[in-house]
C-alpha atoms as a PDB file:
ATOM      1  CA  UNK A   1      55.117  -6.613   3.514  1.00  0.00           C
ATOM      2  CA  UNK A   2      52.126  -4.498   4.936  1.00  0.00           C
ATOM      3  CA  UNK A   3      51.272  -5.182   8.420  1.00  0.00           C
ATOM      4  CA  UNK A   4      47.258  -5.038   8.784  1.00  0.00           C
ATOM      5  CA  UNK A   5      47.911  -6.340  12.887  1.00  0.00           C
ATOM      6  CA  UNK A   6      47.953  -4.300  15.780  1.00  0.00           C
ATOM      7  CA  UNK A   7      49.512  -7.118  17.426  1.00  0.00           C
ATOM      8  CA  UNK A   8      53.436  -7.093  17.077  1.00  0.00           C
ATOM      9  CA  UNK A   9      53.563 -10.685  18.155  1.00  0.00           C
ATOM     10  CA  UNK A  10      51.426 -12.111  15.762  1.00  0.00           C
ATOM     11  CA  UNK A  11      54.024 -12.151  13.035  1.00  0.00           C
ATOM     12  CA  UNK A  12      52.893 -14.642  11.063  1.00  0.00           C
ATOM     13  CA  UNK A  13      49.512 -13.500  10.453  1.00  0.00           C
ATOM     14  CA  UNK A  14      47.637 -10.621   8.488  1.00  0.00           C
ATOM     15  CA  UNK A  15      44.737  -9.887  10.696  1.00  0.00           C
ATOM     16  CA  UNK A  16      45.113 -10.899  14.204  1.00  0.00           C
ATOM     17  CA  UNK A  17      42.229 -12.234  16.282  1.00  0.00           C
ATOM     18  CA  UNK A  18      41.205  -8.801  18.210  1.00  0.00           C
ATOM     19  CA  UNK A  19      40.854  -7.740  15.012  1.00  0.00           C
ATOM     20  CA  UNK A  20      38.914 -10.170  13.544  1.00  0.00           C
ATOM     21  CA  UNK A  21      36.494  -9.313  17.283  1.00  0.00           C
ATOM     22  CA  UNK A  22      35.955  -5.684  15.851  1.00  0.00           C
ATOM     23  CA  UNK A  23      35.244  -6.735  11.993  1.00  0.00           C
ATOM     24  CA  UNK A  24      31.829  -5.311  10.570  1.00  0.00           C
ATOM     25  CA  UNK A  25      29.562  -7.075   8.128  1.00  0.00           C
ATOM     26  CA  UNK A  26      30.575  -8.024   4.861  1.00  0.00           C
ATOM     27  CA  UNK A  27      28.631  -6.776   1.537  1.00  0.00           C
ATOM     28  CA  UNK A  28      28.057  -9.798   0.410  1.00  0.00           C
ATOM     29  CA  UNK A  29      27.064 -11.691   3.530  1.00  0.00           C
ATOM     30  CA  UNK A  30      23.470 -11.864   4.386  1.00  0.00           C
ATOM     31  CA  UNK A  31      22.460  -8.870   6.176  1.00  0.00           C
ATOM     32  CA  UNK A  32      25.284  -6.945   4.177  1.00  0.00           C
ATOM     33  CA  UNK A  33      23.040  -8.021   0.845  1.00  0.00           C
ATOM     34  CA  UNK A  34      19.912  -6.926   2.650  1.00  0.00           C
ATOM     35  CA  UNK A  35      21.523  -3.544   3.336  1.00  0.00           C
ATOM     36  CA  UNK A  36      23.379  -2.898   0.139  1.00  0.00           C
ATOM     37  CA  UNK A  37      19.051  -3.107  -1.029  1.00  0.00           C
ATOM     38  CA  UNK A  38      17.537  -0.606   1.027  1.00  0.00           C
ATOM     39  CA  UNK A  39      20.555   1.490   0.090  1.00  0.00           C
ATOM     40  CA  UNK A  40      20.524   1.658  -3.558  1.00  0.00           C
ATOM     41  CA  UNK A  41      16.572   1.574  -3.738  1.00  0.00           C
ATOM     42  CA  UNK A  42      15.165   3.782  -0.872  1.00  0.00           C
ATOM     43  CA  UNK A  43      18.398   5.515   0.254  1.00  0.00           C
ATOM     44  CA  UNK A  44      16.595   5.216   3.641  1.00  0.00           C
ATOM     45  CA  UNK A  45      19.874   4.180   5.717  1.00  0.00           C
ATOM     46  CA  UNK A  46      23.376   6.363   5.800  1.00  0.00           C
ATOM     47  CA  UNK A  47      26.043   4.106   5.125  1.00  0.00           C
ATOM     48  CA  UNK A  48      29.086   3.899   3.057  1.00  0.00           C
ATOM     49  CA  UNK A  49      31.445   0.492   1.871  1.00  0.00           C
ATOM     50  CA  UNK A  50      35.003   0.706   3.639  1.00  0.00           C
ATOM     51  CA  UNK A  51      37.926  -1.259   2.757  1.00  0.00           C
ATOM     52  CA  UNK A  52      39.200  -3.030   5.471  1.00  0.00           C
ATOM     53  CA  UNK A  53      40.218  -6.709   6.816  1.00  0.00           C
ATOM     54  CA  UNK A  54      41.237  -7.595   3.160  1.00  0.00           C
ATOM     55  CA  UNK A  55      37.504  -7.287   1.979  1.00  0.00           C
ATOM     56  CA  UNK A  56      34.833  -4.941   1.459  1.00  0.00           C
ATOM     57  CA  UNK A  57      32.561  -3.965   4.468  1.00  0.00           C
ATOM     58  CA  UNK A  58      29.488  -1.309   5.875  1.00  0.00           C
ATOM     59  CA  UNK A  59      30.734   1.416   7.764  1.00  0.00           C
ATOM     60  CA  UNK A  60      29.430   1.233  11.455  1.00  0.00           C
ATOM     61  CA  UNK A  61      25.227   1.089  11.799  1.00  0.00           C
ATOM     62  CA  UNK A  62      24.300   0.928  14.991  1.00  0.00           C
ATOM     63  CA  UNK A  63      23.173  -2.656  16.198  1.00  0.00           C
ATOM     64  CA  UNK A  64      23.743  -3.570  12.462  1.00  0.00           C
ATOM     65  CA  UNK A  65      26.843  -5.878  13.704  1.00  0.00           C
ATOM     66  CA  UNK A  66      25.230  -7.440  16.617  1.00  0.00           C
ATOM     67  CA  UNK A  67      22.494  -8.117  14.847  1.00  0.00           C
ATOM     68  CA  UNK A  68      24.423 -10.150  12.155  1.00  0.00           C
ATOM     69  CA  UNK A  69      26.295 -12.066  15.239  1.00  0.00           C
ATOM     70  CA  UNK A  70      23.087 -13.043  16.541  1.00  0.00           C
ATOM     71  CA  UNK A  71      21.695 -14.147  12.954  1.00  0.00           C
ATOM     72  CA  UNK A  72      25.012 -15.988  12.496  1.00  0.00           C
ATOM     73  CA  UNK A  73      25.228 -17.803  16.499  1.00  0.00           C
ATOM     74  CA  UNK A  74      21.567 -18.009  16.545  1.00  0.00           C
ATOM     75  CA  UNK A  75      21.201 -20.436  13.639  1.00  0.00           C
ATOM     76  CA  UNK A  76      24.438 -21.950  14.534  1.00  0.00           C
ATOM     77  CA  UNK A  77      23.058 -22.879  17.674  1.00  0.00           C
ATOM     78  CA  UNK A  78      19.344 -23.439  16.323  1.00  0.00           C
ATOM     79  CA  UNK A  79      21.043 -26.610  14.271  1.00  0.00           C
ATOM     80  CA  UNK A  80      22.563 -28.151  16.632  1.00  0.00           C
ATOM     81  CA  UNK A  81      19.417 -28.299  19.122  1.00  0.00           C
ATOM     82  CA  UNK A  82      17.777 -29.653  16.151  1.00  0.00           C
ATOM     83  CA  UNK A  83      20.493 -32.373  15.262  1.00  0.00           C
ATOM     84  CA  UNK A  84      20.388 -33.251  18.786  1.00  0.00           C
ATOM     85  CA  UNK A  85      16.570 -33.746  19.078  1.00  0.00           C
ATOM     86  CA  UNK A  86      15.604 -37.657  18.577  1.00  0.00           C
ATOM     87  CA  UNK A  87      13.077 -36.719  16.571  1.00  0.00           C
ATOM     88  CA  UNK A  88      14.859 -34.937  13.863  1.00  0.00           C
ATOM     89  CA  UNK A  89      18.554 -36.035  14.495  1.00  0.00           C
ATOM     90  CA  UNK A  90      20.329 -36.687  10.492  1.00  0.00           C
ATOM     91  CA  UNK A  91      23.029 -39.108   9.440  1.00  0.00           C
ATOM     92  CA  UNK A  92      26.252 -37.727   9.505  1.00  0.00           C
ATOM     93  CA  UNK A  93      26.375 -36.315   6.151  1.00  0.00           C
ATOM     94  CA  UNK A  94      23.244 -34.538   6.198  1.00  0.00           C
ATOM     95  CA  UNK A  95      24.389 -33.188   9.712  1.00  0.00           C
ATOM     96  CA  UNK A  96      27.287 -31.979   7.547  1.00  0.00           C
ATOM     97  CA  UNK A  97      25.943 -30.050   5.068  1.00  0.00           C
ATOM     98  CA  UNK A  98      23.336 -28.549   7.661  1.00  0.00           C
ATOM     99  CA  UNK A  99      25.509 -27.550   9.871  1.00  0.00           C
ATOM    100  CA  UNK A 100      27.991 -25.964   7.077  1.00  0.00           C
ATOM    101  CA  UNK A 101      25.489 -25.087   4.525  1.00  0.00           C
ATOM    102  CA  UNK A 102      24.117 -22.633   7.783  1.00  0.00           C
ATOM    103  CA  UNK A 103      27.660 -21.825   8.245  1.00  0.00           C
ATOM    104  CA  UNK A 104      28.305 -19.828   4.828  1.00  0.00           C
ATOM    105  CA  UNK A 105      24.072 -18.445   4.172  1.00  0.00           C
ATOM    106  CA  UNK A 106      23.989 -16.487   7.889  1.00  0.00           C
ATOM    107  CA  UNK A 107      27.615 -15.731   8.376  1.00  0.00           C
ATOM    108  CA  UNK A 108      28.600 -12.145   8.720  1.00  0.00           C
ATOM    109  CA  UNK A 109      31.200 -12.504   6.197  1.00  0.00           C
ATOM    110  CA  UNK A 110      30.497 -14.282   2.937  1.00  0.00           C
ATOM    111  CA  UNK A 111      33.788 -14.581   0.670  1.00  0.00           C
ATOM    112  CA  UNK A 112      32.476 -16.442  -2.971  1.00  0.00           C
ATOM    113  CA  UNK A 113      34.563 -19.284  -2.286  1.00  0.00           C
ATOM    114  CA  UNK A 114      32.998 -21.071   0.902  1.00  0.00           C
ATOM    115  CA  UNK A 115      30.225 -21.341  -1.534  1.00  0.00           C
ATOM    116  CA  UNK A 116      32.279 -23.364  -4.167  1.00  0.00           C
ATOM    117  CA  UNK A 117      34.204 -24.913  -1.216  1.00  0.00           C
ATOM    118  CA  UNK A 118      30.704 -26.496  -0.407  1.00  0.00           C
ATOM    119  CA  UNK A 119      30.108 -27.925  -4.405  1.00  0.00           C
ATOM    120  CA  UNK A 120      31.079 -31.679  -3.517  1.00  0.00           C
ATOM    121  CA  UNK A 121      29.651 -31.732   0.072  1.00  0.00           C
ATOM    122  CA  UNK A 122      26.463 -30.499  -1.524  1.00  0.00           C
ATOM    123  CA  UNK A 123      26.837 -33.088  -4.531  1.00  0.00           C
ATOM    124  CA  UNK A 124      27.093 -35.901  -1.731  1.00  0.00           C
ATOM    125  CA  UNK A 125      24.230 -34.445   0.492  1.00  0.00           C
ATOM    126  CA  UNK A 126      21.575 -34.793  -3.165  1.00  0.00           C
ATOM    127  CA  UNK A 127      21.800 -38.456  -2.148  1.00  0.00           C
ATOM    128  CA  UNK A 128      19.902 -37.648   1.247  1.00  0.00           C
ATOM    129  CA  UNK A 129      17.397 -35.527  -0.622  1.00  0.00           C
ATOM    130  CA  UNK A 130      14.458 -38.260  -2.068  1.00  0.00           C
ATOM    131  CA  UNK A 131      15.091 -38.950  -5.613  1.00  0.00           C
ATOM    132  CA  UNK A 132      12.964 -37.226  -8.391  1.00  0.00           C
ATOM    133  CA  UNK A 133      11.690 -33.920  -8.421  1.00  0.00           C
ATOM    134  CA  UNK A 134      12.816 -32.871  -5.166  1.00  0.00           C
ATOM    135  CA  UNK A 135      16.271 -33.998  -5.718  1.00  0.00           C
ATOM    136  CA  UNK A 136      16.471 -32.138  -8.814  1.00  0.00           C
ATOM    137  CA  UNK A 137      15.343 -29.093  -7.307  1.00  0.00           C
ATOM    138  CA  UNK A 138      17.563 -29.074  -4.542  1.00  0.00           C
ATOM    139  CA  UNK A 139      20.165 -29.360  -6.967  1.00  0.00           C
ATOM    140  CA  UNK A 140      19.343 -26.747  -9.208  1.00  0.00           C
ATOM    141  CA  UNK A 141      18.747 -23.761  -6.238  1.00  0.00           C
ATOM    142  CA  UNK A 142      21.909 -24.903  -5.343  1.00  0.00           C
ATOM    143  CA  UNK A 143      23.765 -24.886  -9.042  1.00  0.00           C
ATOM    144  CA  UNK A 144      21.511 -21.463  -9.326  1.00  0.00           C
ATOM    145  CA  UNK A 145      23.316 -19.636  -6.429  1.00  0.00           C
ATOM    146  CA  UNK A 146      26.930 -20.927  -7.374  1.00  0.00           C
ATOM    147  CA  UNK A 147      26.289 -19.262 -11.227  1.00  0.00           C
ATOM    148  CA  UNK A 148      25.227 -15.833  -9.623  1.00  0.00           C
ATOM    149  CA  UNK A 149      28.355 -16.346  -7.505  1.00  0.00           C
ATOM    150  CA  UNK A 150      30.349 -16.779 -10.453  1.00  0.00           C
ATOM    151  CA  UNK A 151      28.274 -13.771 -12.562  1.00  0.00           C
ATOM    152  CA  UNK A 152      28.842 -11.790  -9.561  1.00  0.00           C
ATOM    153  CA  UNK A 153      32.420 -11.224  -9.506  1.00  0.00           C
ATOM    154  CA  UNK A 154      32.233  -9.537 -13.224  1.00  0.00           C
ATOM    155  CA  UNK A 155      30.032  -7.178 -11.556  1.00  0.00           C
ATOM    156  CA  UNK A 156      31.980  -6.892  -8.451  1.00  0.00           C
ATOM    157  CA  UNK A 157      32.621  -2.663  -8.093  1.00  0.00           C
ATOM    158  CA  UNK A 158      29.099  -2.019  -9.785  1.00  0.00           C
ATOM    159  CA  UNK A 159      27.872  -4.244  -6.669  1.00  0.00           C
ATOM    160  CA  UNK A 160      30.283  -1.918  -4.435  1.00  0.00           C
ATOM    161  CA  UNK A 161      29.056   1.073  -6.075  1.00  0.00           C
ATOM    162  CA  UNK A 162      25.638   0.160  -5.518  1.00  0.00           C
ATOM    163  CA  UNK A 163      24.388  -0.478  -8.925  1.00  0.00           C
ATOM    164  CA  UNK A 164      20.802  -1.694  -8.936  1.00  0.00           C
ATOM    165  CA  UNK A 165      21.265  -4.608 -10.838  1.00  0.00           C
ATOM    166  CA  UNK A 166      24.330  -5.929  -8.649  1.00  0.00           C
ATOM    167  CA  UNK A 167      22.479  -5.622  -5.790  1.00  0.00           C
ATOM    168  CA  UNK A 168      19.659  -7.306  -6.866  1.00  0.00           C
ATOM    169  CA  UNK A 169      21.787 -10.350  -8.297  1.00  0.00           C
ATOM    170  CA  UNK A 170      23.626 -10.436  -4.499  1.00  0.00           C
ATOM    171  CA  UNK A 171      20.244 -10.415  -2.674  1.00  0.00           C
ATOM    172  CA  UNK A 172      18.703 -13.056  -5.239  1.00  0.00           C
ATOM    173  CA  UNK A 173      21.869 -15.308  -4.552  1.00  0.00           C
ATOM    174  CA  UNK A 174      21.670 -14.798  -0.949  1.00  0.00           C
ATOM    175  CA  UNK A 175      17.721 -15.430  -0.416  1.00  0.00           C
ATOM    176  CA  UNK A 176      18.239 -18.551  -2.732  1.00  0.00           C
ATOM    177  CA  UNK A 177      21.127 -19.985  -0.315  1.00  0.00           C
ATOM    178  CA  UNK A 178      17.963 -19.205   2.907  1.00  0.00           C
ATOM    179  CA  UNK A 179      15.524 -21.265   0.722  1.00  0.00           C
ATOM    180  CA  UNK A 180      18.184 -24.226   0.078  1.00  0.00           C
ATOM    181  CA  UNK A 181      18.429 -24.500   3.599  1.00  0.00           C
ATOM    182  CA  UNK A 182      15.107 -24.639   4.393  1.00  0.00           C
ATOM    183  CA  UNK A 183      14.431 -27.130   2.351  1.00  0.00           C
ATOM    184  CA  UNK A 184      17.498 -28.787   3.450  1.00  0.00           C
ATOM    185  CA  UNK A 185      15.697 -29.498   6.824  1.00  0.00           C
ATOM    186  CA  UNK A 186      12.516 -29.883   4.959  1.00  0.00           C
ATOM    187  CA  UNK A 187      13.254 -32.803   2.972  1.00  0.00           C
ATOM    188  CA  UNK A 188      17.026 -34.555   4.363  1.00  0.00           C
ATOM    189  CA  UNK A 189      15.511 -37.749   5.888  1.00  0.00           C
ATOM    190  CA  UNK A 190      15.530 -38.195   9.472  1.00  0.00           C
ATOM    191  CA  UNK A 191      17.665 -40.896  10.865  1.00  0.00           C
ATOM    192  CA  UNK A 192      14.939 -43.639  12.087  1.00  0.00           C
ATOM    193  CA  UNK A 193      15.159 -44.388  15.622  1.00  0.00           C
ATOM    194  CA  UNK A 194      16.366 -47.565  16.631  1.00  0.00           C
ATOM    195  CA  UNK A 195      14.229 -50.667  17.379  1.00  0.00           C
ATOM    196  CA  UNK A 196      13.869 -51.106  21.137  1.00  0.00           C
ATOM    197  CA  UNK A 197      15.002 -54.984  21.797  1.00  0.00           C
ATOM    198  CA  UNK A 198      13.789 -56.528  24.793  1.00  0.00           C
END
């Protein structure tokens, strides 16, 4: 079997973890999508795709990679002040899908399955959204971005090769997973704060 380690220790993996430290952005992640745009429509930036890690990813931009860290930590760290506060702390399940939902739209890598990995946590989380016309939204942004998941992958090397259309479908999918979050926190019911008993 191909080794893809530098670490001769780590048998038992591909990729060991000081790998993983050095890994660039993704093409399909957030910022990746955002890049793979300007790319194919201005040809503003220099950049190619390299293979690497098991996946495709942009060859080195500078500040490119720290600024997807700091997207990805930053609204890690941005829900959890917000689950914390009183004021807007969620049940547990809502807290879930927050916290995850976050997880897979500003992560520096993001692989088409953590998307359908999230179908029946997001089928359980509708029930926090208010019933009617909301809920049915939320639902269908949601059921939106898993079909241009799904259309995506027949389109996979024209999205590598920087084909307008595939780029466009990635950046739709992504910017659709950003407003589903929003409106996540927009409409999830706070947890009401306990009576005060004397």
């Amino acid at each position: 079997r191909r080794r893809h380690t530098r670490c001769s220790r780590d048998w038992s993996s591909d990729v060991c973890s000081s790998d993983l430290s050095d890994r660039g952005v993704q093409i399909e992640s957030l910022v990746g999508s955002g890049m793979m745009f300007l790319k194919a429509y201005t040809n503003l930036i220099q950049m190619k795709v390299d293979w690497n890690y098991g996946a495709q990813h942009l060859s080195p931009i500078p500040g490119l990679v720290l600024a997807s860290r700091l997207l990805f930590f930053g609204s890690l760290s941005f829900t959890y002040a917000l689950l914390a506060s009183p004021r807007l702390r969620r049940d547990t399940l809502a807290g879930a899908w927050l916290l995850m939902a976050g997880f897979v739209t500003f992560g520096y890598v993001l692989s088409p399955q953590y998307l359908f990995w999230l179908e029946p946590l997001a089928i359980a989380a509708a029930s926090r959204v208010e019933a009617g016309w909301r809920r049915s939204l939320w639902l269908s942004i949601f059921a939106a971005a898993v079909v241009l998941t799904a259309s995506h992958f027949r389109f996979y090397w024209d999205y590598v090769n920087l084909q307008r259309f595939a780029v466009t479908l990635v950046l739709i999918r992504n910017l659709l997973l950003v407003t589903h979050w929003a409106l996540s926190w927009r409409w999830m019911r706070p947890v009401a704060a306990p009576e005060a008993r004397c």
